[in-house]
PDB file of N, CA and C in Angstrom:
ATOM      1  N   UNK A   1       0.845  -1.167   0.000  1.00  0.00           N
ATOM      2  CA  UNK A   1       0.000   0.000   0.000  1.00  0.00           C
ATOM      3  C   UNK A   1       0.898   1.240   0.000  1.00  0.00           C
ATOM      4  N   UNK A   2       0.549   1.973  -0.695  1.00  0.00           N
ATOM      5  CA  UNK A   2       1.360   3.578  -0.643  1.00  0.00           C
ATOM      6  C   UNK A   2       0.613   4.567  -0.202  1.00  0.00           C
ATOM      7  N   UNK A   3       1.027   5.405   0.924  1.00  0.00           N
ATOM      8  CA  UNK A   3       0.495   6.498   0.829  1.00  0.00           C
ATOM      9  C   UNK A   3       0.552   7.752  -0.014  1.00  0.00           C
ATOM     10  N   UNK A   4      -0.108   8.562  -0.241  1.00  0.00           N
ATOM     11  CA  UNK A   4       0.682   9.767  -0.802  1.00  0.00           C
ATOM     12  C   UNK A   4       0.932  11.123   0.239  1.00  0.00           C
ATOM     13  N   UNK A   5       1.874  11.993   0.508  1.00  0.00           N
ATOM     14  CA  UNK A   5       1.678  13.428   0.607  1.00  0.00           C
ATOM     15  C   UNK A   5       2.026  14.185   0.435  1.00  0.00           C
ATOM     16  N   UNK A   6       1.259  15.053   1.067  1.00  0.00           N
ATOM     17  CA  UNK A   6       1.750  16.463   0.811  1.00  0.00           C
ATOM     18  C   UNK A   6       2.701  17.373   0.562  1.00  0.00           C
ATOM     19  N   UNK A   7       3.174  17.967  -0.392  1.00  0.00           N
ATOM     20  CA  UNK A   7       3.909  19.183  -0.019  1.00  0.00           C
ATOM     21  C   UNK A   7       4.188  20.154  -1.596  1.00  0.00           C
ATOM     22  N   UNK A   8       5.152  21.052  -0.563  1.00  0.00           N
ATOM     23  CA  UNK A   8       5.123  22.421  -1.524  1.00  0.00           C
ATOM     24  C   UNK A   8       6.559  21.660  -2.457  1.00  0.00           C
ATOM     25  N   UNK A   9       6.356  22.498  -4.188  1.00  0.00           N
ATOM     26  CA  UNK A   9       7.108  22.248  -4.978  1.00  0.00           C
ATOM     27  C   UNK A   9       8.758  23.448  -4.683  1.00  0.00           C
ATOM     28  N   UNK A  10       9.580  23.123  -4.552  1.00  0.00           N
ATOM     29  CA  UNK A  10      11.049  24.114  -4.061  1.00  0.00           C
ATOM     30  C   UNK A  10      11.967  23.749  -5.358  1.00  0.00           C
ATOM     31  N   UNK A  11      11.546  22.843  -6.588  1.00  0.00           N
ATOM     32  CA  UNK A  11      12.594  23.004  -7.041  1.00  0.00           C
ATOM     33  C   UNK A  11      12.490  22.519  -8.612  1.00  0.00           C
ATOM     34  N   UNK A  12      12.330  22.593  -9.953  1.00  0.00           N
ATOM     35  CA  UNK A  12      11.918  21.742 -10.310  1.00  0.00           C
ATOM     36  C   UNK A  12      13.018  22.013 -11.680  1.00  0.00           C
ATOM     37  N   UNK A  13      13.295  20.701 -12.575  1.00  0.00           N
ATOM     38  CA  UNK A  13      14.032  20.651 -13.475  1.00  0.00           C
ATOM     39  C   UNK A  13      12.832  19.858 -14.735  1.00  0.00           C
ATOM     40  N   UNK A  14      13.745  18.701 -16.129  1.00  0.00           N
ATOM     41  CA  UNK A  14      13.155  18.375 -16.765  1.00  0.00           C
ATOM     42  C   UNK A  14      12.454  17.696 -16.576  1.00  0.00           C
ATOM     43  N   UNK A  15      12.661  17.002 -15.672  1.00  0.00           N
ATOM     44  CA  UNK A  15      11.757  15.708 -15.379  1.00  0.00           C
ATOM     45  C   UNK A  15      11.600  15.351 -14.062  1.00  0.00           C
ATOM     46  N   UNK A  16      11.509  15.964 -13.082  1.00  0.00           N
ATOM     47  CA  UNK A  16      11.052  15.970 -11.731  1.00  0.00           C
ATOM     48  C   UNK A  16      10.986  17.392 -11.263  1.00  0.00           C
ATOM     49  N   UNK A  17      10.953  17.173  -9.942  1.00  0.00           N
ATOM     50  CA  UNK A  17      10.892  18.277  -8.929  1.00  0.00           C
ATOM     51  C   UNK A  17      11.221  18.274  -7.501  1.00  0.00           C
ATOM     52  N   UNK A  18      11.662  18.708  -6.933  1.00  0.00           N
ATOM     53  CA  UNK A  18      12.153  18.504  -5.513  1.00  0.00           C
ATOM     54  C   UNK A  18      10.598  19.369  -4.331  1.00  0.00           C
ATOM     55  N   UNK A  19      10.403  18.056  -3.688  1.00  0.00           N
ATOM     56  CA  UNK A  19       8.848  18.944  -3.066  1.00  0.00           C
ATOM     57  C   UNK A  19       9.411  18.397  -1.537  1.00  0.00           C
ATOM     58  N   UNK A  20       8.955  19.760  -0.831  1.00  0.00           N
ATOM     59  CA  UNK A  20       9.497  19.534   0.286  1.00  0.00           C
ATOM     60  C   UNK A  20       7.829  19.592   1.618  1.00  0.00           C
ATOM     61  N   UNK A  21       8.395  18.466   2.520  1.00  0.00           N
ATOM     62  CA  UNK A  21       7.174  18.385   3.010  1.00  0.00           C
ATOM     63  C   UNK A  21       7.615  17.958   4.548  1.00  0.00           C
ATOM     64  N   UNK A  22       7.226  18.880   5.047  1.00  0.00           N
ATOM     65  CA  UNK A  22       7.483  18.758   6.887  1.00  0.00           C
ATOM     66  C   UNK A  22       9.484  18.718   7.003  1.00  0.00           C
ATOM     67  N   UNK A  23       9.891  19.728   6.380  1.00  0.00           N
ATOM     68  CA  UNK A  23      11.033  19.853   6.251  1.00  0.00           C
ATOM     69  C   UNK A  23      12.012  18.872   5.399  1.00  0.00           C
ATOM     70  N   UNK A  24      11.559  17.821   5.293  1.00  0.00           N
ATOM     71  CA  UNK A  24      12.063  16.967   4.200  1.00  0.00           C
ATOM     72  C   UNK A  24      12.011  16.611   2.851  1.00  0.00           C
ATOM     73  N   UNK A  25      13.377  17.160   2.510  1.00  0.00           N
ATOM     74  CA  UNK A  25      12.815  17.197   0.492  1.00  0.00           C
ATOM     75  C   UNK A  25      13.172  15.949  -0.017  1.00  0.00           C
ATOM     76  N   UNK A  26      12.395  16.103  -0.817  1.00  0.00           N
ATOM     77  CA  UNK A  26      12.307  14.644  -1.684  1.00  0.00           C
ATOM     78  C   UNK A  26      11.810  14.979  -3.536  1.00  0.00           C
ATOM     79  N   UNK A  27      12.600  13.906  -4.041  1.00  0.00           N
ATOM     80  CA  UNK A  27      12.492  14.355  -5.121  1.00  0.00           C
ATOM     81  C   UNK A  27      11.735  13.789  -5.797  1.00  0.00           C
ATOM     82  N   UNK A  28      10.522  14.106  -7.009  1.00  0.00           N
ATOM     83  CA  UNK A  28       9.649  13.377  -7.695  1.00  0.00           C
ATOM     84  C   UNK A  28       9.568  13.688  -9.275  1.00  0.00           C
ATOM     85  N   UNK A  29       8.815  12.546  -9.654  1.00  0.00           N
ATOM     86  CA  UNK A  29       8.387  12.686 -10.765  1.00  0.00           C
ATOM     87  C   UNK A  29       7.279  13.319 -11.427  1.00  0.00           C
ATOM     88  N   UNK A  30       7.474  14.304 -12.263  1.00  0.00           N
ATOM     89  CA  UNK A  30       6.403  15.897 -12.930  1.00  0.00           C
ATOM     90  C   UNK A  30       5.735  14.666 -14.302  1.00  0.00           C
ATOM     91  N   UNK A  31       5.769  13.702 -14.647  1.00  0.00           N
ATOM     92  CA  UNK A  31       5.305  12.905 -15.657  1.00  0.00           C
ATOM     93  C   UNK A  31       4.037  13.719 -15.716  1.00  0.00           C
ATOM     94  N   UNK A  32       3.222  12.508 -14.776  1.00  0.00           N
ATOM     95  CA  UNK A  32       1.888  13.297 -14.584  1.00  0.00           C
ATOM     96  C   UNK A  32       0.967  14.898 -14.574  1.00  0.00           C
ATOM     97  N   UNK A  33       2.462  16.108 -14.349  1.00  0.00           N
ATOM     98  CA  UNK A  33       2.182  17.322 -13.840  1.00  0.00           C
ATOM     99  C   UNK A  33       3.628  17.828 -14.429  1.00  0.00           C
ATOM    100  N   UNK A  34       3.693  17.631 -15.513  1.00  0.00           N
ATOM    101  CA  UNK A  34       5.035  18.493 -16.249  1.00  0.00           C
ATOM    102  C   UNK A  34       4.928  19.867 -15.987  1.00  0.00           C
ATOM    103  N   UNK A  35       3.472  20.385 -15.752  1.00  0.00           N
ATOM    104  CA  UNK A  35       3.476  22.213 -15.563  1.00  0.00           C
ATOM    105  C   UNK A  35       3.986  22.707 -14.376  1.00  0.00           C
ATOM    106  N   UNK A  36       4.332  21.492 -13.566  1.00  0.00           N
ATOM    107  CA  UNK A  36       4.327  22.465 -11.860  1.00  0.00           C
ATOM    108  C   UNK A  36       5.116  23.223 -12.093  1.00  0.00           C
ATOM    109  N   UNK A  37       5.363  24.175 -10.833  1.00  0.00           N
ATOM    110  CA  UNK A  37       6.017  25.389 -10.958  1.00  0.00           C
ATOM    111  C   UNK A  37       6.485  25.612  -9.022  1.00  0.00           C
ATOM    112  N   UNK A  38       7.741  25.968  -8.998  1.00  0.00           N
ATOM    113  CA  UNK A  38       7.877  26.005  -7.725  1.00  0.00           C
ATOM    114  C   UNK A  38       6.673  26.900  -6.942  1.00  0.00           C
ATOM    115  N   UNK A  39       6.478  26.137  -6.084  1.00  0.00           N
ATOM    116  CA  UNK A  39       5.730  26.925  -5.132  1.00  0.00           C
ATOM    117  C   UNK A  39       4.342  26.332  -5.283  1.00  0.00           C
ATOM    118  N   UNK A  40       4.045  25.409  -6.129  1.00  0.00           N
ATOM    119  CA  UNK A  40       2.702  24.329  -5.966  1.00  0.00           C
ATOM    120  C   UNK A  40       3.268  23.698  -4.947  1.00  0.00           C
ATOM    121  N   UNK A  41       1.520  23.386  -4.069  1.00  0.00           N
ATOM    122  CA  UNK A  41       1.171  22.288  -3.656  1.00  0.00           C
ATOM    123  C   UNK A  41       0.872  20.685  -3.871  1.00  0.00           C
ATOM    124  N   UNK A  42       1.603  20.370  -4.118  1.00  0.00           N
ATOM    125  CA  UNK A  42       1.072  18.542  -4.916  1.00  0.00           C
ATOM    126  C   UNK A  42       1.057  17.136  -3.853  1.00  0.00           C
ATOM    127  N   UNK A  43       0.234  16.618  -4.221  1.00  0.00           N
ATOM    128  CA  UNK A  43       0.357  15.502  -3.258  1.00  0.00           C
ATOM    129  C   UNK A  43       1.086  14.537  -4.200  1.00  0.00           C
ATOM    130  N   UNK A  44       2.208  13.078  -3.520  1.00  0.00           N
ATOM    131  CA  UNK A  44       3.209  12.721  -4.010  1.00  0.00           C
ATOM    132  C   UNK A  44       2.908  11.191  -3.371  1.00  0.00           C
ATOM    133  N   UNK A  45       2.988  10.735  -4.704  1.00  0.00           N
ATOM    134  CA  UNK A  45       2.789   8.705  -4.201  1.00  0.00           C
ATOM    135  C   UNK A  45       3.768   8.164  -4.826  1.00  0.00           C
ATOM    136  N   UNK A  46       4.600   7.153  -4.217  1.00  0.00           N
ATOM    137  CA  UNK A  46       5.188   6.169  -4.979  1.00  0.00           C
ATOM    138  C   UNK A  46       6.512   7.161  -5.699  1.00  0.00           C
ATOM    139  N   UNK A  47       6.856   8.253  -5.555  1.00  0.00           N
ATOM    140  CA  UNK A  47       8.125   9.204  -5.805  1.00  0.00           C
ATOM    141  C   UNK A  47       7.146  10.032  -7.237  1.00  0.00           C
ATOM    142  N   UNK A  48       5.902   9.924  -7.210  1.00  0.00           N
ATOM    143  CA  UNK A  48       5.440  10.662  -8.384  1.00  0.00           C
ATOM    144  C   UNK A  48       4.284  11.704  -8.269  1.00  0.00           C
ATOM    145  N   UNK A  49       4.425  12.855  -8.682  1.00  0.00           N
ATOM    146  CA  UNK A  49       3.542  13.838  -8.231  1.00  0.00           C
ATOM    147  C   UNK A  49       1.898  13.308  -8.682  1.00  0.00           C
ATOM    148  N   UNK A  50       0.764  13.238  -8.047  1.00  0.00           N
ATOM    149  CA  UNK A  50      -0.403  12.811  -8.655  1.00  0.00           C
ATOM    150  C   UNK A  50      -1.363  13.569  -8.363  1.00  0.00           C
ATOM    151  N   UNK A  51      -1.130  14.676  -8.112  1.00  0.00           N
ATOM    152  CA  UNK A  51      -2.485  15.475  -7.576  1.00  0.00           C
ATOM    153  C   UNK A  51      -1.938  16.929  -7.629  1.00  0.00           C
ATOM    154  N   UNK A  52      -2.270  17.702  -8.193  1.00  0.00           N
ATOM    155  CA  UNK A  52      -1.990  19.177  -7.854  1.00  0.00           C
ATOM    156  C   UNK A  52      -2.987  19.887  -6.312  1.00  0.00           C
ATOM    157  N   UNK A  53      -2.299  20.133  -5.324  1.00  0.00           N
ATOM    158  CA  UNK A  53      -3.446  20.823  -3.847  1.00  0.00           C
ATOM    159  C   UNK A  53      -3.606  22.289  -4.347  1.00  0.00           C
ATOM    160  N   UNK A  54      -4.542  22.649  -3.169  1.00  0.00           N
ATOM    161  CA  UNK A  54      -4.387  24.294  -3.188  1.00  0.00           C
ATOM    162  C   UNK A  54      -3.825  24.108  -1.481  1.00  0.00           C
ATOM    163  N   UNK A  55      -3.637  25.183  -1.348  1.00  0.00           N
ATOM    164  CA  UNK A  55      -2.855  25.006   0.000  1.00  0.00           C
ATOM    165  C   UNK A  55      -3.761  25.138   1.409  1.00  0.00           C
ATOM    166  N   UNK A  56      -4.939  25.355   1.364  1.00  0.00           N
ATOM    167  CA  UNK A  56      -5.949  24.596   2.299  1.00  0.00           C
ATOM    168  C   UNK A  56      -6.575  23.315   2.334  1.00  0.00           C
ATOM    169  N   UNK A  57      -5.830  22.338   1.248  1.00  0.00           N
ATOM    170  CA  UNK A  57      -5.887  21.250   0.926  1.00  0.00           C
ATOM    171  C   UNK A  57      -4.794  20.552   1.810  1.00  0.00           C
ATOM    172  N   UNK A  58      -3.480  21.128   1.238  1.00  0.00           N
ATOM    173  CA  UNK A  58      -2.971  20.681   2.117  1.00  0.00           C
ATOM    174  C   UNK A  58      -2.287  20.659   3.052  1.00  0.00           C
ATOM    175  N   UNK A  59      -3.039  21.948   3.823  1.00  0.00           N
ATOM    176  CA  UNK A  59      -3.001  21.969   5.008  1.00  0.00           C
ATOM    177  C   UNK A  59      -4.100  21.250   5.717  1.00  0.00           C
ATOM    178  N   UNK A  60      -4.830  20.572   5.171  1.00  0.00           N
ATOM    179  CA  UNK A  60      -5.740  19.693   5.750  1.00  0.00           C
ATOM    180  C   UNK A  60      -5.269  18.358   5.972  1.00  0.00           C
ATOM    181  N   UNK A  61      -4.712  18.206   4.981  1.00  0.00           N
ATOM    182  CA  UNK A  61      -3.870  16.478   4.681  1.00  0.00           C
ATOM    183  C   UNK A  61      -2.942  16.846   5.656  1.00  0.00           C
ATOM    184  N   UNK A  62      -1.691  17.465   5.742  1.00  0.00           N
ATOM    185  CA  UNK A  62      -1.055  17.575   6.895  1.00  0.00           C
ATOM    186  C   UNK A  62      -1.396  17.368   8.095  1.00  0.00           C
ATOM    187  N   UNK A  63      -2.446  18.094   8.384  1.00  0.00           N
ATOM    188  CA  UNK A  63      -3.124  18.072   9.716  1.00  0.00           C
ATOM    189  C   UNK A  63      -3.754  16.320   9.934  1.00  0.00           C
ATOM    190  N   UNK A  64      -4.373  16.165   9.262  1.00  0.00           N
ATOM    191  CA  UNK A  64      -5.141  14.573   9.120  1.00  0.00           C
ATOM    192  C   UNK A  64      -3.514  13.533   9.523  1.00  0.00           C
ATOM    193  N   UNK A  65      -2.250  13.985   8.922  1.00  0.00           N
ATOM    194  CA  UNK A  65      -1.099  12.936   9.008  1.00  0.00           C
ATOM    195  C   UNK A  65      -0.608  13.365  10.299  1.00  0.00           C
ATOM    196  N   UNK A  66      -0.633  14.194  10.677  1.00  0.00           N
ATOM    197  CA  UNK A  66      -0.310  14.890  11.771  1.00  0.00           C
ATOM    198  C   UNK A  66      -1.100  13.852  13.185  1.00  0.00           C
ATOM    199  N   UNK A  67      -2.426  13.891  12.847  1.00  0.00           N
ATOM    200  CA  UNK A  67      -2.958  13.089  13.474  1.00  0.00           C
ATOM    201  C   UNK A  67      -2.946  11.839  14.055  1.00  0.00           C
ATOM    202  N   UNK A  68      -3.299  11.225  12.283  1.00  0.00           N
ATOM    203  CA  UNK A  68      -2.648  10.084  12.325  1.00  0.00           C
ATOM    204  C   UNK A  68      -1.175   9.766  13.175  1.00  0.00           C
ATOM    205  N   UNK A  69       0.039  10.338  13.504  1.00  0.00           N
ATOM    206  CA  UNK A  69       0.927   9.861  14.043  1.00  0.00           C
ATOM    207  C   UNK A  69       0.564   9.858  15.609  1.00  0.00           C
ATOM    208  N   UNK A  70      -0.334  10.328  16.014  1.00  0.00           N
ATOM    209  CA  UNK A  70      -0.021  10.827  17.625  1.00  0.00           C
ATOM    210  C   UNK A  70      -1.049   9.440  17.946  1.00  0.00           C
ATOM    211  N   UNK A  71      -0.135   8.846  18.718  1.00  0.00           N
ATOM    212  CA  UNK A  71      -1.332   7.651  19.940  1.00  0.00           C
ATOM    213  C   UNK A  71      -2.406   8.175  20.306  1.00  0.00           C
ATOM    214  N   UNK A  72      -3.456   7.298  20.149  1.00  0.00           N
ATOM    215  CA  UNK A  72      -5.195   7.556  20.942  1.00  0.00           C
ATOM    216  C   UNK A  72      -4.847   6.873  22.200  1.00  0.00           C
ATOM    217  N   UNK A  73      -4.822   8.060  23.107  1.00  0.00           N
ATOM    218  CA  UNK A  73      -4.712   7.109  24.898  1.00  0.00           C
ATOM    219  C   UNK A  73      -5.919   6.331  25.030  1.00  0.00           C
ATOM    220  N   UNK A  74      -6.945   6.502  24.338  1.00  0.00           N
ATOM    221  CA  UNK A  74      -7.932   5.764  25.130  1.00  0.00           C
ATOM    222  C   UNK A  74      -8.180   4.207  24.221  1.00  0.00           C
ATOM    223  N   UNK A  75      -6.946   4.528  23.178  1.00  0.00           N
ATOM    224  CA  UNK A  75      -6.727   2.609  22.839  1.00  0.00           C
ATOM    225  C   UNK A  75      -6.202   1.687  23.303  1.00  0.00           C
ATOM    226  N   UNK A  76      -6.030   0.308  23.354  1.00  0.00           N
ATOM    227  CA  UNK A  76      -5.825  -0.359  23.950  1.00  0.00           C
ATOM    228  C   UNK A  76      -4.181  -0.448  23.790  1.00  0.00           C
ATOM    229  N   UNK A  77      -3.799  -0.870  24.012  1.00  0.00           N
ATOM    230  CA  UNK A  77      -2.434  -1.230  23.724  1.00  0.00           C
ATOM    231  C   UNK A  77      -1.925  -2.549  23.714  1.00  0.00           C
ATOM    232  N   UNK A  78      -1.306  -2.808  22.366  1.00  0.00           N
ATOM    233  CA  UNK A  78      -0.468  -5.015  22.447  1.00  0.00           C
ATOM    234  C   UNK A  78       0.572  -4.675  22.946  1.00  0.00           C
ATOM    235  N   UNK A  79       0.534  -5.648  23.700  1.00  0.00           N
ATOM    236  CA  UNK A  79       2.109  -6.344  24.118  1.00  0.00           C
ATOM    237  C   UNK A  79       2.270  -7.490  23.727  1.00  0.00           C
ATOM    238  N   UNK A  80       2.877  -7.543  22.861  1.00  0.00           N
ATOM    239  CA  UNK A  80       3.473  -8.970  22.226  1.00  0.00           C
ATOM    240  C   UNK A  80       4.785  -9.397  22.902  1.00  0.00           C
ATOM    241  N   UNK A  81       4.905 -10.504  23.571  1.00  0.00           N
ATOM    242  CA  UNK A  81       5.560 -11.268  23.849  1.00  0.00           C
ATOM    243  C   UNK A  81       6.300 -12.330  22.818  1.00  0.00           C
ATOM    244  N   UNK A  82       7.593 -12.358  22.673  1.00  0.00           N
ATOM    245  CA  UNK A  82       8.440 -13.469  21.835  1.00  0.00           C
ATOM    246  C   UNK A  82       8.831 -14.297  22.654  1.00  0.00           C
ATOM    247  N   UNK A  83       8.581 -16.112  22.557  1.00  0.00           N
ATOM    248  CA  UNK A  83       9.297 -16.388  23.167  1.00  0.00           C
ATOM    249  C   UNK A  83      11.066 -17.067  22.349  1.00  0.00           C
ATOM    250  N   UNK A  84      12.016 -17.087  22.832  1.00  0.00           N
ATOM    251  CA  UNK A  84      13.031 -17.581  22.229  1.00  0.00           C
ATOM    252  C   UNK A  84      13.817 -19.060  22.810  1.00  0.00           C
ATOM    253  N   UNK A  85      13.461 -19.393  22.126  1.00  0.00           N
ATOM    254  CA  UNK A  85      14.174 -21.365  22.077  1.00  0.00           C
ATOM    255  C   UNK A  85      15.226 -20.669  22.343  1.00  0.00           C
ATOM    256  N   UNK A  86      15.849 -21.646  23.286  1.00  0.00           N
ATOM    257  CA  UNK A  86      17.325 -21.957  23.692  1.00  0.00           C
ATOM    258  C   UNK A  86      17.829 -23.376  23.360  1.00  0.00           C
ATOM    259  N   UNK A  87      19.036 -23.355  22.655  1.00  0.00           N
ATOM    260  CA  UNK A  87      19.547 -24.807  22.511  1.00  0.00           C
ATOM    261  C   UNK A  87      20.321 -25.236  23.288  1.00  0.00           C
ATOM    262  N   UNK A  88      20.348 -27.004  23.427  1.00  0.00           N
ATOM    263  CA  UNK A  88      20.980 -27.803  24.391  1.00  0.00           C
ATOM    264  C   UNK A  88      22.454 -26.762  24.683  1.00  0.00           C
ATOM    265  N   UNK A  89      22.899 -26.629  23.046  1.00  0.00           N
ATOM    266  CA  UNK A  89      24.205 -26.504  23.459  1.00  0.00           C
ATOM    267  C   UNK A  89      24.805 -24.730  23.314  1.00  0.00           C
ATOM    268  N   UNK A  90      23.552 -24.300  23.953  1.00  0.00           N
ATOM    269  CA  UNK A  90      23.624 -22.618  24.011  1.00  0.00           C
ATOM    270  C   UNK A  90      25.031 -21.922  24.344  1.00  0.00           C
ATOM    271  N   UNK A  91      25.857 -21.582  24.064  1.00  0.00           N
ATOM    272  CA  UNK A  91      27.241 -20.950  25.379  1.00  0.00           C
ATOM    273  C   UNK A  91      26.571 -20.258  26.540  1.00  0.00           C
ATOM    274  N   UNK A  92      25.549 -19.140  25.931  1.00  0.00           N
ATOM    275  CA  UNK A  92      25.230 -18.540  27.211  1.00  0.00           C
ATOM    276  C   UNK A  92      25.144 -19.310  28.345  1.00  0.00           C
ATOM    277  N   UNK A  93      24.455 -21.411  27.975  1.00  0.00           N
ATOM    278  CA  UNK A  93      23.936 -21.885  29.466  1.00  0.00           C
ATOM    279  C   UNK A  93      25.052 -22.404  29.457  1.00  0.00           C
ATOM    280  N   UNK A  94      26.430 -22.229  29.364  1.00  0.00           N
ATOM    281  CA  UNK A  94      27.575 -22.711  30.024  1.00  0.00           C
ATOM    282  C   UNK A  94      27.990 -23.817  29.047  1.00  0.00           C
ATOM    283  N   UNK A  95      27.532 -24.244  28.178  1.00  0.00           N
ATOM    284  CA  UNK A  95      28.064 -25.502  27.014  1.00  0.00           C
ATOM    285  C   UNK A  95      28.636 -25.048  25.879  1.00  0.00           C
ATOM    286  N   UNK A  96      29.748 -25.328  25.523  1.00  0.00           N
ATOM    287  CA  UNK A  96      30.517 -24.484  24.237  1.00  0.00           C
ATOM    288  C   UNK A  96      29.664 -24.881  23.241  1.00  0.00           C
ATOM    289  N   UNK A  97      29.710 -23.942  22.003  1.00  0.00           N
ATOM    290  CA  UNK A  97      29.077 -24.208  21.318  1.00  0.00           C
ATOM    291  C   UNK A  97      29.813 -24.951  20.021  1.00  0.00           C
ATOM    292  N   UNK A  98      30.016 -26.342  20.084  1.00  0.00           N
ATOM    293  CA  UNK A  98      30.456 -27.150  18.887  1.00  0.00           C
ATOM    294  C   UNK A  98      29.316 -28.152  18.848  1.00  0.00           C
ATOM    295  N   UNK A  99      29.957 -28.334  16.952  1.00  0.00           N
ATOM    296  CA  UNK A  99      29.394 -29.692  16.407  1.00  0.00           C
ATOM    297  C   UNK A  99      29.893 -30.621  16.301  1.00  0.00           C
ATOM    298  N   UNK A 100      28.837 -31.910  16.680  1.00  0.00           N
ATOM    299  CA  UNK A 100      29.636 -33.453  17.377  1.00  0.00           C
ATOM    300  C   UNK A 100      29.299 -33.965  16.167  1.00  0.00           C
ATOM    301  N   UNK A 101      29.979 -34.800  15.437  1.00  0.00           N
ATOM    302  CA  UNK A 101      29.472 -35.495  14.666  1.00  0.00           C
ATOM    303  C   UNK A 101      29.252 -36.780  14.851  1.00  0.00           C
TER     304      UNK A 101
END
C-alpha cells in the first residue's frame, strides 16, 4: 500500500521536482504534472507527483497525518511477547558451542 503526501514544490528541473514536506525534500516525478512550478502544492505517491493541492488542501492532509501519528490514549495497547528457544548446546547456558558429529 502507498500512501501519498503532501507538499510544496522548491525546485523543479526536466523531469522531476524537488517537493518539500514537513522539512524533508524529496524528489519526484512531474510525468503526470510536467506544468508544476515552484511553489505548488502537490500531493506525491510512490516518488510521483499525482495530484496538484491548493494550499488549504494541504493543510488539511497535513493536519489529518499529523494526526494520524499521535497515539489515541484511550486505545488499547499489544504487548506482544516473543518467546526464544534456547539450545541444548547454548554458550550462554555454560556448554561451548560445537558440532559433534
Amino acid at each position: 500500500m502507498c500512501i501519498s503526501f503532501p507538499g510544496q514544490v522548491v525546485g523543479v528541473d526536466a523531469s522531476s521536482a524537488v517537493v518539500d514536506s514537513d522539512g524533508r525534500r524529496r524528489r519526484a516525478s512531474t510525468l503526470l504534472y510536467p506544468d508544476v512550478a515552484v511553489g505548488d502544492w502537490v500531493a506525491v505517491a510512490a516518488g510521483t507527483i499525482v495530484d496538484r493541492l491548493s494550499a488549504t488542501e494541504a493543510a488539511e492532509l497535513l493536519e489529518l497525518l499529523d494526526q494520524a501519528r499521535e497515539p489515541d490514549p484511550a486505545a488499547p495497547r499489544i504487548v506482544r511477547q516473543v518467546a526464544v528457544p534456547t539450545s541444548a548446546n547454548d554458550p550462554a547456558e555454560g556448554e561451548p558451542d560445537v558440532h559433534r558429529n
